[in-house]
Protein backbone atom coordinates (compact mmCIF):
# COMPACT_ATOMS: atom_id res chain seq x y z
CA UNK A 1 -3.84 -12.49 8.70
CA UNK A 2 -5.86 -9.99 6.39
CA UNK A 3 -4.38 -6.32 5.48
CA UNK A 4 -6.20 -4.29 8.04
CA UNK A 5 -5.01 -1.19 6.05
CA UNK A 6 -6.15 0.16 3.45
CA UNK A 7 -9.51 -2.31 3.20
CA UNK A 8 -10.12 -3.80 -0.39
CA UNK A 9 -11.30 -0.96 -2.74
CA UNK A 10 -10.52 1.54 -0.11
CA UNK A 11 -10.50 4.95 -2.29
CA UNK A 12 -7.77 7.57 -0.69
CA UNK A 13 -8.27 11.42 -1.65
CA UNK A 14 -4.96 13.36 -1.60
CA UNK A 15 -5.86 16.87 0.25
CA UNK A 16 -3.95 19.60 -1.13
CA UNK A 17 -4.51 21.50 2.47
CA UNK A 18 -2.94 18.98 4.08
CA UNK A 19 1.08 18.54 4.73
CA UNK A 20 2.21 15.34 2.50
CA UNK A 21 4.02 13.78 5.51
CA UNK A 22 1.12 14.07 7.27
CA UNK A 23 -0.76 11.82 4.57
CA UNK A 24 1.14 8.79 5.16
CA UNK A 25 -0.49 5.23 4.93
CA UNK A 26 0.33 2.22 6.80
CA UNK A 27 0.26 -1.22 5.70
CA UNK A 28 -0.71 -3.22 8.95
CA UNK A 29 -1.28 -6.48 9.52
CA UNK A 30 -3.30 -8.56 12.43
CA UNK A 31 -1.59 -11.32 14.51
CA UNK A 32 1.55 -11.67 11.90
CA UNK A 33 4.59 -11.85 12.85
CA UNK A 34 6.24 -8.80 10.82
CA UNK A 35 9.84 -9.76 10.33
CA UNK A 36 8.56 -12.85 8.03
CA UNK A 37 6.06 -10.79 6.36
CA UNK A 38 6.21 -8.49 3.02
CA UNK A 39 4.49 -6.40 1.52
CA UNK A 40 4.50 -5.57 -2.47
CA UNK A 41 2.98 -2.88 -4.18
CA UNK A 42 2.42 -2.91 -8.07
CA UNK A 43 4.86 -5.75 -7.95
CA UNK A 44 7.18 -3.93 -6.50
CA UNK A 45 8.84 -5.48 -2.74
CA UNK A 46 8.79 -2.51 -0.55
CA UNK A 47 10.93 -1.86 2.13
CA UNK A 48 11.36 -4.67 5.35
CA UNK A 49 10.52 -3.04 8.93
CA UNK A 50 8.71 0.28 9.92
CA UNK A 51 10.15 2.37 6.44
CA UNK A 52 8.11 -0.69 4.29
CA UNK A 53 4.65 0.21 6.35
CA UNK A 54 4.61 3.80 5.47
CA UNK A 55 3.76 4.97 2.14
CA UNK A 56 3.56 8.30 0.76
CA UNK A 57 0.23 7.89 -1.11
CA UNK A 58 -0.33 9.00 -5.15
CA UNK A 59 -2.58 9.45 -7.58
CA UNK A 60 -3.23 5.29 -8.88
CA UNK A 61 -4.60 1.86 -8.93
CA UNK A 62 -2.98 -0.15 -6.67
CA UNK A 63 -2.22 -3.45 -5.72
CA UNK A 64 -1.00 -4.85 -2.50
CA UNK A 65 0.34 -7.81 -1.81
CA UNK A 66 0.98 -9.78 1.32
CA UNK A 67 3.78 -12.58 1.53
CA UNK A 68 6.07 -14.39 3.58
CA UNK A 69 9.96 -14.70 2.99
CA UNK A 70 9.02 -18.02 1.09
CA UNK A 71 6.75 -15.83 -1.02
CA UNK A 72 3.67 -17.66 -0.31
CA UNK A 73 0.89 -14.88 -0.65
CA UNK A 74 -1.54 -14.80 2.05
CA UNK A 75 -3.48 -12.01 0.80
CA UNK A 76 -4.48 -9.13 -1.59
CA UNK A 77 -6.37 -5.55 -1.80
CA UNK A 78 -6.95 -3.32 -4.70
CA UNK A 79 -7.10 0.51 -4.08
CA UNK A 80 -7.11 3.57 -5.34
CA UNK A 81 -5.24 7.03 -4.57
CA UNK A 82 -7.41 10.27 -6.13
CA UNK A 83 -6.10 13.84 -6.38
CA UNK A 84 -2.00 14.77 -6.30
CA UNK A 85 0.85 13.38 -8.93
CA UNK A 86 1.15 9.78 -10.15
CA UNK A 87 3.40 7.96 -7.85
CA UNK A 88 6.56 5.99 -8.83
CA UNK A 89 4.75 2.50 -8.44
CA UNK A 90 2.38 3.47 -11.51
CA UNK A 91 -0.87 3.12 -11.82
CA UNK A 92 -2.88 -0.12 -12.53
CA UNK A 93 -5.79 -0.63 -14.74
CA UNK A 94 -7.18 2.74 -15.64
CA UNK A 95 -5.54 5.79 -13.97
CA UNK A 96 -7.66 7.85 -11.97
């Protein structure tokens, strides 16, 4: 059940041309069942259902985090968000 999106060290470019709710991201999974699935960002649970999967992306390192309601983690990717305001989940490691 790998993240499909974004890949591991996926780098996203923020394009000032470009409406910001028309930059979304969505956190997807393959084959898993979502309503026992969760994802975390920079440690931080995010949202259950469809409002969890879409992310406004900023300027950062981040790390995402797969679970299940037990918290068992089934997998991990790293990636980073270039151009545009540091978001409210911080940055990780260096900042961009």
């Amino acid at each position: 059940m790998p993240p499909q999106l974004p890949p591991e060290g996926t780098i996203i470019a923020i394009d000032p041309d470009i409406p910001p709710e028309n930059q979304l991201v969505f956190f997807e999974v393959e084959n898993g069942n979502s309503s026992d699935l969760r994802w975390s960002l920079n440690g931080r649970l995010l949202s259950a259902g469809e409002e969890g999967r879409r992310w406004k992306p900023a300027a950062g390192r981040y790390e995402l985090v797969l679970t299940d309601e037990r918290g068992t983690r089934h997998d991990r990717v790293s990636f980073q968000v270039r151009g545009g305001d540091v978001g409210e989940f911080g940055a990780v490691g260096l900042s961009c």
